[in-house]
Protein backbone atom coordinates (compact mmCIF):
# COMPACT_ATOMS: atom_id res chain seq x y z
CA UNK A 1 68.01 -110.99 68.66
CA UNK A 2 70.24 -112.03 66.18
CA UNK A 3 70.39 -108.73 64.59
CA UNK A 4 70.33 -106.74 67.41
CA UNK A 5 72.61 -108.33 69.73
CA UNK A 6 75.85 -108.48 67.74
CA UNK A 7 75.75 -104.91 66.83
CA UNK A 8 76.82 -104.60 71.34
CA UNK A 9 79.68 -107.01 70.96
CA UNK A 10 83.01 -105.76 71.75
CA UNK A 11 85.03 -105.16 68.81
CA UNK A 12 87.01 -108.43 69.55
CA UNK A 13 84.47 -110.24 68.74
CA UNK A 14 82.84 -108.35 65.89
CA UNK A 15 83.82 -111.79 63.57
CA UNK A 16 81.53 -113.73 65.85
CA UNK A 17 78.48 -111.53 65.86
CA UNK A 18 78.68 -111.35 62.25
CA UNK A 19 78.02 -114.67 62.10
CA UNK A 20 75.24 -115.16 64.20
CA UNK A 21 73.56 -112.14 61.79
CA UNK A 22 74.06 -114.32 59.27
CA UNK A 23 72.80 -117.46 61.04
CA UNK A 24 69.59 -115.42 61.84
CA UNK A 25 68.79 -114.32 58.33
CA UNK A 26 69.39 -117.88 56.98
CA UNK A 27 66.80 -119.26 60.53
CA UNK A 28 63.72 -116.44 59.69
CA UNK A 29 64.34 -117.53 55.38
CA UNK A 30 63.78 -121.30 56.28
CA UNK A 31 61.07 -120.97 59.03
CA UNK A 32 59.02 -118.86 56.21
CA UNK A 33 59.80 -121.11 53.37
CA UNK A 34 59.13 -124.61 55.16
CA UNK A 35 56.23 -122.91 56.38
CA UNK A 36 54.78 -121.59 52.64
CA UNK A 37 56.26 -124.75 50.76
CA UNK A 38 56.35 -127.98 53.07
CA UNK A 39 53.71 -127.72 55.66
CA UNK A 40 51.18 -125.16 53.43
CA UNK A 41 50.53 -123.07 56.53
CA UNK A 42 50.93 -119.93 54.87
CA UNK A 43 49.21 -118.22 51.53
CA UNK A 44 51.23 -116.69 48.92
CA UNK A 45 50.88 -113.37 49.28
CA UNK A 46 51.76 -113.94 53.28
CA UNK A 47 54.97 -115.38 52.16
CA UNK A 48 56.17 -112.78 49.59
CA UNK A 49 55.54 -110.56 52.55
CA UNK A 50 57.79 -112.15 54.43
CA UNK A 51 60.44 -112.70 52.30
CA UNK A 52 60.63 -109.02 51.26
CA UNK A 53 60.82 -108.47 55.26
CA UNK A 54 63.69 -111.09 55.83
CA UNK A 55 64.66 -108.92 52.71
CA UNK A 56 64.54 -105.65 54.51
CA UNK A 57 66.17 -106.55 58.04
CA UNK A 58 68.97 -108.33 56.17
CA UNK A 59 69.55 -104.80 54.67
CA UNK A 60 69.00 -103.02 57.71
CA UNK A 61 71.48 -105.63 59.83
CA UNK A 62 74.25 -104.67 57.38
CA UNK A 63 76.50 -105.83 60.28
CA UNK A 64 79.64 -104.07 60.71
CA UNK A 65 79.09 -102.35 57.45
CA UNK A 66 79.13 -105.03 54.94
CA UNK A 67 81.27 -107.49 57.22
CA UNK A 68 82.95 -110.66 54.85
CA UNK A 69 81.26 -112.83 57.52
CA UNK A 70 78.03 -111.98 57.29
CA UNK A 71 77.28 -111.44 54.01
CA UNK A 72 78.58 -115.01 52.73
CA UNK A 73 76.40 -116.62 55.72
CA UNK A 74 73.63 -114.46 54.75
CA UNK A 75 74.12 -115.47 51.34
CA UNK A 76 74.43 -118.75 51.61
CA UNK A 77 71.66 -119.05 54.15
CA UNK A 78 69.22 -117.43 52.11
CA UNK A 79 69.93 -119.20 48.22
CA UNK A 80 70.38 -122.22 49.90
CA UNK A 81 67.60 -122.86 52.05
CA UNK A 82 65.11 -123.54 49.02
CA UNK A 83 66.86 -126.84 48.13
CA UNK A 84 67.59 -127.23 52.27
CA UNK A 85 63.90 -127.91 52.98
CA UNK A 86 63.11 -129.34 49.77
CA UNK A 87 61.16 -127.41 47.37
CA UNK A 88 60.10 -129.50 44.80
CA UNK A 89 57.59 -128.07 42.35
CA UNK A 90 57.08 -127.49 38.26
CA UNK A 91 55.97 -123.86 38.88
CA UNK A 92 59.13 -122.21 38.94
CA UNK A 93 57.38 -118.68 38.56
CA UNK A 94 56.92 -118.52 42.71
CA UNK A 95 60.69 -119.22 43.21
CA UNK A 96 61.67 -116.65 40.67
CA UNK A 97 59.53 -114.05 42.29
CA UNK A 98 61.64 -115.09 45.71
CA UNK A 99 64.56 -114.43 43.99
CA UNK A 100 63.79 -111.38 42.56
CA UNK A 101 62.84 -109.87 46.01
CA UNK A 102 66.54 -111.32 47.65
CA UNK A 103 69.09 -110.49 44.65
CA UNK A 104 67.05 -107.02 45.16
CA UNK A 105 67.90 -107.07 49.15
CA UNK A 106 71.09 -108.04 48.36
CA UNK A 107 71.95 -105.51 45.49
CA UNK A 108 70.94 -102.56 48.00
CA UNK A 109 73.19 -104.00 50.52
CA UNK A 110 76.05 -104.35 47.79
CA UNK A 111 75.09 -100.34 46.74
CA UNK A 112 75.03 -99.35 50.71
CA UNK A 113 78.39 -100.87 50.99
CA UNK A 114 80.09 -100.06 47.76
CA UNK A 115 81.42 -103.76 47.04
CA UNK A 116 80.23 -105.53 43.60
CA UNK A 117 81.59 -108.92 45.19
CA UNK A 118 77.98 -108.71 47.13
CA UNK A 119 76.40 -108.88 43.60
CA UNK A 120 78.86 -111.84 41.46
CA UNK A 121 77.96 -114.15 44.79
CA UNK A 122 74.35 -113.50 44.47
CA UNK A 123 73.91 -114.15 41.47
CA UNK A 124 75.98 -117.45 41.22
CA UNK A 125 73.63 -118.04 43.88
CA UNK A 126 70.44 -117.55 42.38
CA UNK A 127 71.71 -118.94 39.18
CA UNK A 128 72.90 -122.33 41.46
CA UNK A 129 69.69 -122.18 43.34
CA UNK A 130 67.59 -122.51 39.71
CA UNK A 131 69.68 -125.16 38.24
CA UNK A 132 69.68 -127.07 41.46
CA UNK A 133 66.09 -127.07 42.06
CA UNK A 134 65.34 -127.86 38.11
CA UNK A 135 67.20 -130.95 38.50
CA UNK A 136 65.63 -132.19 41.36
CA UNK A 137 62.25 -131.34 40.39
CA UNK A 138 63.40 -133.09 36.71
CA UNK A 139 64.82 -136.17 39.11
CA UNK A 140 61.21 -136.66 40.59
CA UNK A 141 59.73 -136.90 38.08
């Protein structure tokens, strides 16, 4: 509903809806990733299915055609929520295939939508998301 719903807002409130698309891609990347990394509920392969799917409908939201809004929630949401539920691991091979899959979601957006700012914030946020969780996995150690 997050997806869907905005897309009927009146135009007045186009700013708003963008932000709940946002909100929901950020809710469906940490309800997969606490439940692959922090509770173990599902396998590997499961996950990397759903992150390519998160991957897909935050492509196919595209709200308001590459709204500011969304894409910086959506963004944020999905580099972010990684360190958010605490991934703490020395394989950093599984993150890096989760990144692959959302600086790929996010590059097709940036194509659809013909804006390279789309690309620079992804891949400060990648690039934030690696260093971040290398220092806290060097930290717990």
């Amino acid at each position: 509903t997050f997806f869907i719903a905005p897309q009927f807002f009146p135009k007045t409130e186009k700013e708003y809806g963008a932000l709940l698309a946002g909100a929901g891609t950020t809710i469906l990347h940490l309800t997969w990733l606490a439940a692959y990394f922090f509770h173990h509920i599902l396998e590997a392969n499961t996950a990397l299915v759903c992150a390519t799917l998160v991957g897909i409908f935050s492509i196919v939201a595209n709200f308001d055609k590459g709204n500011r809004s969304y894409i910086l929630v959506a963004l944020a949401g999905t580099y972010l929520s990684a360190p958010l539920i605490g991934y703490q691991t020395r394989d950093i091979g599984v993150l890096s295939m989760f990144l692959v899959i959302w600086n790929i979601s996010f590059s097709a957006a940036a194509f659809m939508n013909k804006r390279r700012d789309i690309l620079f914030i992804a891949s400060y946020y990648a690039i934030f998301t690696v260093l971040l969780l290398s220092d806290i996995v060097q930290s717990s150690e």
